[in-house]
N, C-alpha and C. Protein backbone atom coordinates (compact mmCIF):
# COMPACT_ATOMS: atom_id res chain seq x y z
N UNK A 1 104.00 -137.97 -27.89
CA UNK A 1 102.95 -137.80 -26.91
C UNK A 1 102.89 -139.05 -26.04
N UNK A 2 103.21 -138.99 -24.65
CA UNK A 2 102.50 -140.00 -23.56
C UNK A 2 101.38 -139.99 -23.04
N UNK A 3 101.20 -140.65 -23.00
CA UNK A 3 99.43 -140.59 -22.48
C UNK A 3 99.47 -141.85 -20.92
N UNK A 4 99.04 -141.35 -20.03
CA UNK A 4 98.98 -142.56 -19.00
C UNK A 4 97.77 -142.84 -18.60
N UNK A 5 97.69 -144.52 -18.81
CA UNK A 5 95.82 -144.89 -18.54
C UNK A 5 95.89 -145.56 -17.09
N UNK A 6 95.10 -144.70 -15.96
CA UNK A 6 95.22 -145.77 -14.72
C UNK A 6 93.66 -145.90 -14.54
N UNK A 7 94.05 -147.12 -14.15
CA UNK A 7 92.38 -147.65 -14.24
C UNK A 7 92.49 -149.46 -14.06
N UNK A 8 91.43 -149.61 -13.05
CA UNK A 8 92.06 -151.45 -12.73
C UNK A 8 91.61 -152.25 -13.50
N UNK A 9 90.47 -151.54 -14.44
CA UNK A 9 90.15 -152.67 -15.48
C UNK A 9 90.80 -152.30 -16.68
N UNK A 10 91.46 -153.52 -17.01
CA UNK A 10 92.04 -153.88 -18.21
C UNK A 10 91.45 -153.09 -19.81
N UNK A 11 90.10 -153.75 -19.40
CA UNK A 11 89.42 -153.72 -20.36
C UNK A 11 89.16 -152.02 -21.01
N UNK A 12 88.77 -151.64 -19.70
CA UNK A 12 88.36 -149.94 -19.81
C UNK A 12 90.24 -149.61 -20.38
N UNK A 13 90.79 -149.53 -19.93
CA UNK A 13 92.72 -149.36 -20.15
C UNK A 13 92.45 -149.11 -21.96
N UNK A 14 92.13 -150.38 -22.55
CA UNK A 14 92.06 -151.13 -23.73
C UNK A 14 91.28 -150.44 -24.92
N UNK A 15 90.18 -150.36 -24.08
CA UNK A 15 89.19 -149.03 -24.56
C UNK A 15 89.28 -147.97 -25.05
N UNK A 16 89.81 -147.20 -23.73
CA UNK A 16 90.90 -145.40 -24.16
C UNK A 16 91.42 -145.94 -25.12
N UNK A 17 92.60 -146.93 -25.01
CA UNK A 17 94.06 -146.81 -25.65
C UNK A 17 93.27 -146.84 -27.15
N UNK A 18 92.49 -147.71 -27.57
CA UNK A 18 92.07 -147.90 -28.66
C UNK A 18 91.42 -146.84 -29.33
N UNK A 19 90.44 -145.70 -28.53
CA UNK A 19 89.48 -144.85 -29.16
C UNK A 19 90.82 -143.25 -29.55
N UNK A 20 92.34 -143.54 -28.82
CA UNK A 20 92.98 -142.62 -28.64
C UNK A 20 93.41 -142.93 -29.84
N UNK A 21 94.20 -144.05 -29.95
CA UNK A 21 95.27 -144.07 -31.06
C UNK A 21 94.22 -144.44 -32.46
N UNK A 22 93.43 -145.05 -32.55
CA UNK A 22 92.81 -145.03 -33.52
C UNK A 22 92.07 -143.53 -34.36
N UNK A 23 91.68 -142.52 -33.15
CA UNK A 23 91.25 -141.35 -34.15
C UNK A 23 92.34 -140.40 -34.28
N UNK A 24 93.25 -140.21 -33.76
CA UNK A 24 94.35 -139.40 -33.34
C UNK A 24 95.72 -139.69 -34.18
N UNK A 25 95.63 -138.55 -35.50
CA UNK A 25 96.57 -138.78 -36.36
C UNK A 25 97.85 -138.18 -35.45
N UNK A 26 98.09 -138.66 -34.51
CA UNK A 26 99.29 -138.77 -33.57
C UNK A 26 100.28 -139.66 -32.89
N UNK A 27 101.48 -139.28 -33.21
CA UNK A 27 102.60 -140.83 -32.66
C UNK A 27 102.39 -140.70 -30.99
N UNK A 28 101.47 -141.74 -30.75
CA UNK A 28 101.14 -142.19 -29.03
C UNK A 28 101.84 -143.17 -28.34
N UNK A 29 102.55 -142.54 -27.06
CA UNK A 29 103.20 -144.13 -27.03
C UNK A 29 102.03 -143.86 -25.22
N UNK A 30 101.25 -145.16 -25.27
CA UNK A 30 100.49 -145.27 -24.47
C UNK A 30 101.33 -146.35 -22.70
N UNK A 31 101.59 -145.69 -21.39
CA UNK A 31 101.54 -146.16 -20.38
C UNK A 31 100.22 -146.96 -19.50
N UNK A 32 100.37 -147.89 -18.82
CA UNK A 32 99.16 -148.36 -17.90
C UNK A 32 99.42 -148.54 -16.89
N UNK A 33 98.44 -148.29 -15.79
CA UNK A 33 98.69 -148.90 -14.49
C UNK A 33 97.38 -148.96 -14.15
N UNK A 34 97.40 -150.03 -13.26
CA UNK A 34 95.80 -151.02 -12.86
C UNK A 34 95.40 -150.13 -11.07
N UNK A 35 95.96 -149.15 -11.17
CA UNK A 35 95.77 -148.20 -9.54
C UNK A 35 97.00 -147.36 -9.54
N UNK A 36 96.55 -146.24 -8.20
CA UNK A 36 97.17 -145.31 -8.30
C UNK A 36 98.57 -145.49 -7.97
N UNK A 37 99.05 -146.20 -6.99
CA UNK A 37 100.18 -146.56 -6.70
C UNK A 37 101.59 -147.10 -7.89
N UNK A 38 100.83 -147.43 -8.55
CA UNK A 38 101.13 -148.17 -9.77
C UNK A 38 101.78 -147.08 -10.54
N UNK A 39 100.57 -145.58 -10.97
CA UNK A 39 101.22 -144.99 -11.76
C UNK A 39 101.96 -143.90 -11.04
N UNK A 40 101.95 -144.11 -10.18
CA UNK A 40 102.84 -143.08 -9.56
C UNK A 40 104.37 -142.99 -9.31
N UNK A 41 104.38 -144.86 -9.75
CA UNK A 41 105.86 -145.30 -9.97
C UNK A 41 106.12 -145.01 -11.41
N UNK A 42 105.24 -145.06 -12.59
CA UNK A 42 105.79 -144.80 -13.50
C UNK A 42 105.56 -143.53 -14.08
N UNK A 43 104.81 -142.20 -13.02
CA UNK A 43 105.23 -141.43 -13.35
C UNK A 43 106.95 -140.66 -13.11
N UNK A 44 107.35 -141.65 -11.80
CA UNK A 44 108.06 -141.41 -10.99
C UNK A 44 109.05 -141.43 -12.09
N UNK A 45 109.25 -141.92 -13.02
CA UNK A 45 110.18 -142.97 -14.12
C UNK A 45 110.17 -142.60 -15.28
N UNK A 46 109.12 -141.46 -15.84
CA UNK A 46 108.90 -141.20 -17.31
C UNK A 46 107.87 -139.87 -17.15
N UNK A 47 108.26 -139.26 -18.22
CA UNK A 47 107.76 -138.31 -18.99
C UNK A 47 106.03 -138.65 -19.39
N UNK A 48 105.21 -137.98 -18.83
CA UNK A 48 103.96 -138.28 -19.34
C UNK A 48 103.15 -136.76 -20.02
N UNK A 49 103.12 -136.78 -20.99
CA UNK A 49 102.05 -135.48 -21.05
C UNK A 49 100.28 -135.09 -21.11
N UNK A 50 99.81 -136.51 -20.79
CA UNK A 50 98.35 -136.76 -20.22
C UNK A 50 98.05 -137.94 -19.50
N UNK A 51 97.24 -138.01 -18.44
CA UNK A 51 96.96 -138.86 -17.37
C UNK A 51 95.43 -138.76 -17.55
N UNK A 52 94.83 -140.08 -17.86
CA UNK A 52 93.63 -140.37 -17.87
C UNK A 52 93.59 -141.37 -16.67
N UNK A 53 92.71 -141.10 -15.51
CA UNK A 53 92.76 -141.43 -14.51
C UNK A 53 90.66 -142.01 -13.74
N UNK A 54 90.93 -143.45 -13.44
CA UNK A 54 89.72 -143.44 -12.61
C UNK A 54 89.95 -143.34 -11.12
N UNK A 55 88.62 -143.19 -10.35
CA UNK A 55 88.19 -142.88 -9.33
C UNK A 55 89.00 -144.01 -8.15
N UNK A 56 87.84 -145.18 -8.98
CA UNK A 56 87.49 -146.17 -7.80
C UNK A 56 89.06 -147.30 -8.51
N UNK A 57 89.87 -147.34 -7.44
CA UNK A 57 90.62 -148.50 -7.41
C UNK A 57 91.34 -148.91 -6.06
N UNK A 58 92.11 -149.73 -6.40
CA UNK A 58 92.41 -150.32 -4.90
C UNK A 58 93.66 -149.70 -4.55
N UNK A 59 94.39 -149.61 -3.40
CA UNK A 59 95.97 -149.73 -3.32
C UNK A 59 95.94 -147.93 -2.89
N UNK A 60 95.56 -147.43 -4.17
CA UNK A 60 95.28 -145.68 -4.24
C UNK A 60 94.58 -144.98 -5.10
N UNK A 61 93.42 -144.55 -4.53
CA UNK A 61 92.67 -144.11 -5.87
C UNK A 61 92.52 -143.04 -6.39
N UNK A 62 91.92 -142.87 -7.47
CA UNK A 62 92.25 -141.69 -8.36
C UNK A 62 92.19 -140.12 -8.00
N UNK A 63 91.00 -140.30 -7.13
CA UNK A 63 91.39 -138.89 -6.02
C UNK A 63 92.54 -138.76 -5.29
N UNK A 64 93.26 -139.80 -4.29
CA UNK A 64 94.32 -139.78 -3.91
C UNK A 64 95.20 -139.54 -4.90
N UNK A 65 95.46 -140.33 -5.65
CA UNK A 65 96.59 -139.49 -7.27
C UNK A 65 96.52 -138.49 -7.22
N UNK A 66 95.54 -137.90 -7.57
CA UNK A 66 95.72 -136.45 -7.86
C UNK A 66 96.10 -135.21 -6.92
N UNK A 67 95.32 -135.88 -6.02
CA UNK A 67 95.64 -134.65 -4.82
C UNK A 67 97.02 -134.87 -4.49
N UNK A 68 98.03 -135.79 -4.24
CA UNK A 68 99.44 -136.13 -4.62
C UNK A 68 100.23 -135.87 -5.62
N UNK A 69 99.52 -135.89 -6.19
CA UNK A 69 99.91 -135.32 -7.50
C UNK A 69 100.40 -133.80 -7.79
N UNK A 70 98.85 -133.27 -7.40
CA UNK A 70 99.45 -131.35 -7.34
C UNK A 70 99.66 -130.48 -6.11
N UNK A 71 100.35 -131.52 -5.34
CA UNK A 71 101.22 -131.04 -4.11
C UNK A 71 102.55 -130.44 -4.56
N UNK A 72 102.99 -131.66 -5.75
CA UNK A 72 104.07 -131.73 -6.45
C UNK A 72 104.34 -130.30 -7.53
N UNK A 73 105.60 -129.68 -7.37
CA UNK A 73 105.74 -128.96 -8.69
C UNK A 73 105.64 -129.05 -10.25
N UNK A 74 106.16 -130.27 -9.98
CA UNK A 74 106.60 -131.14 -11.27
C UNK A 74 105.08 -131.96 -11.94
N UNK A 75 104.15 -131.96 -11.23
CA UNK A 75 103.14 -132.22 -11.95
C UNK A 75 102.11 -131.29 -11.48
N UNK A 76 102.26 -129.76 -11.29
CA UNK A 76 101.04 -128.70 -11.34
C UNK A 76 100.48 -128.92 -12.23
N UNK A 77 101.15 -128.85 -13.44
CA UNK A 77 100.76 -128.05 -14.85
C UNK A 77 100.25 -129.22 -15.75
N UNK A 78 99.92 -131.10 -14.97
CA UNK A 78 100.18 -132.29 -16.06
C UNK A 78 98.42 -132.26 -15.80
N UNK A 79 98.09 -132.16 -17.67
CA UNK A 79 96.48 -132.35 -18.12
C UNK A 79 96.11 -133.80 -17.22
N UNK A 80 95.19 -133.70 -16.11
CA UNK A 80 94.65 -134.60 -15.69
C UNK A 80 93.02 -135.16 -16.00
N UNK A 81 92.38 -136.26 -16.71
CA UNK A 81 91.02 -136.25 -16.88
C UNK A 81 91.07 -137.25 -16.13
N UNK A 82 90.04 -137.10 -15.49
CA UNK A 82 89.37 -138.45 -14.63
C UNK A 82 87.95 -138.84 -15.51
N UNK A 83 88.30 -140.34 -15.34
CA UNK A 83 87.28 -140.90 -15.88
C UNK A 83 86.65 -141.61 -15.25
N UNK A 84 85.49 -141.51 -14.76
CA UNK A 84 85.03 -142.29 -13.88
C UNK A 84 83.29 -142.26 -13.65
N UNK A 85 82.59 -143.41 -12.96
CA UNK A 85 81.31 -143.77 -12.71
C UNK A 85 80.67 -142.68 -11.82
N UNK A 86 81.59 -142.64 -11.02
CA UNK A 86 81.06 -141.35 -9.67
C UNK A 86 80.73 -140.27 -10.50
N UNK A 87 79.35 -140.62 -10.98
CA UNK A 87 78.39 -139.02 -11.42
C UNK A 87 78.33 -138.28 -10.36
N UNK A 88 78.40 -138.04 -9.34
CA UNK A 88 77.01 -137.18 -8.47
C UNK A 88 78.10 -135.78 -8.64
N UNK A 89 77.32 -135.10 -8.55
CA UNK A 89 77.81 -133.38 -8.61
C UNK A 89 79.38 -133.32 -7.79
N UNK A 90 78.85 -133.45 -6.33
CA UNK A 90 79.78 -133.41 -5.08
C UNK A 90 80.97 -133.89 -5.51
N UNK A 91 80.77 -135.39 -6.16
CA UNK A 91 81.96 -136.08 -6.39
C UNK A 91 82.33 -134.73 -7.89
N UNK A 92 81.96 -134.77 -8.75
CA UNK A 92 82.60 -133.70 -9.65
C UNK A 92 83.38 -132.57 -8.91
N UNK A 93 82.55 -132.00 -8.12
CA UNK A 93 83.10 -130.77 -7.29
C UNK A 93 84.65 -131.20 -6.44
N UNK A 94 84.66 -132.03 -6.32
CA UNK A 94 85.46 -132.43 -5.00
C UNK A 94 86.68 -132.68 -5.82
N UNK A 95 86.38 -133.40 -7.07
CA UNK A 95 88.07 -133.53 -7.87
C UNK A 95 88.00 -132.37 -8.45
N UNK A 96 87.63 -131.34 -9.50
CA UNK A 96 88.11 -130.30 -9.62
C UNK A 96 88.11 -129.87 -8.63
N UNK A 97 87.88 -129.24 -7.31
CA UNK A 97 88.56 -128.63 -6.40
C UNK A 97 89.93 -129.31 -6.03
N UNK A 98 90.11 -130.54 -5.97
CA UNK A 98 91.81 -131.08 -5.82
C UNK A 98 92.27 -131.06 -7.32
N UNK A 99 92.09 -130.51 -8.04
CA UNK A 99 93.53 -129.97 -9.55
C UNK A 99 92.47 -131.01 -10.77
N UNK A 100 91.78 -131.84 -10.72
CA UNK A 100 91.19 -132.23 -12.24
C UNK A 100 91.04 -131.65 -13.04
N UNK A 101 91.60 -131.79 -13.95
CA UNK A 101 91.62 -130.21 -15.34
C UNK A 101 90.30 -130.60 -16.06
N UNK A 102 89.51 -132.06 -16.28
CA UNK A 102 88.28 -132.55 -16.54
C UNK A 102 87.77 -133.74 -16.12
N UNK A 103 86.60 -134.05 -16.42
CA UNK A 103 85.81 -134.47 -15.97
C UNK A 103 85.17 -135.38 -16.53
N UNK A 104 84.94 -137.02 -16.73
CA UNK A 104 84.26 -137.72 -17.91
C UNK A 104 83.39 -138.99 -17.26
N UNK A 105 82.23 -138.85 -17.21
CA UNK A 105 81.63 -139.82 -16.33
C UNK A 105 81.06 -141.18 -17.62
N UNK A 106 81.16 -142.09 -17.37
CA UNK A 106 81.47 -143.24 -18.02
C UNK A 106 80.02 -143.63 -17.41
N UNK A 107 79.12 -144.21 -18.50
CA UNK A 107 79.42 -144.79 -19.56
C UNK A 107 80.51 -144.04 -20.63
N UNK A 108 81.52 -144.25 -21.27
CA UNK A 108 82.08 -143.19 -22.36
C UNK A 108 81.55 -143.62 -23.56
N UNK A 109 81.83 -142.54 -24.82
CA UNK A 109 81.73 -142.57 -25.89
C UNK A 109 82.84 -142.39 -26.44
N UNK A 110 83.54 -142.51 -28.22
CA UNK A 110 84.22 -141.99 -28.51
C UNK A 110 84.60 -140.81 -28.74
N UNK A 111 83.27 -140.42 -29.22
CA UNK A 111 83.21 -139.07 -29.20
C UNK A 111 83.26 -137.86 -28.03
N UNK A 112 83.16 -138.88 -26.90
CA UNK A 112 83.04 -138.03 -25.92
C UNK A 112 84.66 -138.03 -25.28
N UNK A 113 85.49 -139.05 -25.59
CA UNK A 113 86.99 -139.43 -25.11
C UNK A 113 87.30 -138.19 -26.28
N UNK A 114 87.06 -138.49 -27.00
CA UNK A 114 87.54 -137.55 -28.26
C UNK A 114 87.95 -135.50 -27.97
N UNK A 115 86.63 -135.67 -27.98
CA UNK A 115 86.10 -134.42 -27.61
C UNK A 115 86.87 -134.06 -26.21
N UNK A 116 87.28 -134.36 -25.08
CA UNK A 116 87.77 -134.25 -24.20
C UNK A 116 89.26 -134.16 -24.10
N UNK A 117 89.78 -135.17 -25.17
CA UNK A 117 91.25 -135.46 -25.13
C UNK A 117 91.79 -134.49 -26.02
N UNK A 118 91.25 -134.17 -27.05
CA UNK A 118 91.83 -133.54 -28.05
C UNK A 118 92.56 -132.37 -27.90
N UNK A 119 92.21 -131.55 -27.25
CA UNK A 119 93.42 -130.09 -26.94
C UNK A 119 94.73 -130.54 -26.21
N UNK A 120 94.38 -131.56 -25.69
CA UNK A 120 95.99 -131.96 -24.77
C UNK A 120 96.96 -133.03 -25.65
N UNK A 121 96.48 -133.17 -26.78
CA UNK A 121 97.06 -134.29 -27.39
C UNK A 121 97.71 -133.19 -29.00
N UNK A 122 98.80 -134.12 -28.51
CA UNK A 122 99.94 -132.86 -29.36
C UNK A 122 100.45 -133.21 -30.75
């Protein structure tokens, strides 16, 4: 299982990776990139089978990813969660209408990464 964390803070990156591989009796090999541009080179480069993705970053952000993203054939079908601060409805509405398969507004929990990640994690 790949899992890709984009997101410019480190820390949040550190977070997932930790609440993933720690409950998840699963061999994870975890990717990062600090913005969208970033992972778009290493999706460009590797096999990913989940993209945990925030909003707000610099360079290209997580809405831009995505909507780039499922232009593409090759990533219609790739489980996308966005994780991100932007509560307000609109902003929800606006990435599932461009392909977000879910939705996770942060503050997070484990249980709530949990609960979210778990059907896509193999």
């Amino acid at each position: 299982m790949k899992i890709l964390l984009v997101d410019d803070s480190m820390i949040m990156r550190n977070i997932l990776k930790n609440i993933i591989s720690d409950q998840m009796m699963v061999d994870t090999e975890f990717k990062e990139a600090p913005d969208g541009k970033a992972a778009f080179e290493i999706l460009d480069h590797n096999t990913i089978d989940l993209l945990l993705v925030d909003w707000n970053m610099p360079e290209l952000n997580g809405l831009e990813l995505v909507k780039m993203l499922r232009m593409m054939d090759k990533y219609k079908n790739l489980p996308i969660l966005m994780v991100t601060a932007e509560s307000a409805k609109y902003n929800v509405m606006e990435a599932i209408k461009e392909g977000v398969t879910d939705y996770i507004v942060k503050p997070i929990t484990a249980a709530m990464i949990l609960k979210k990640t778990e059907m896509y994690i193999k």
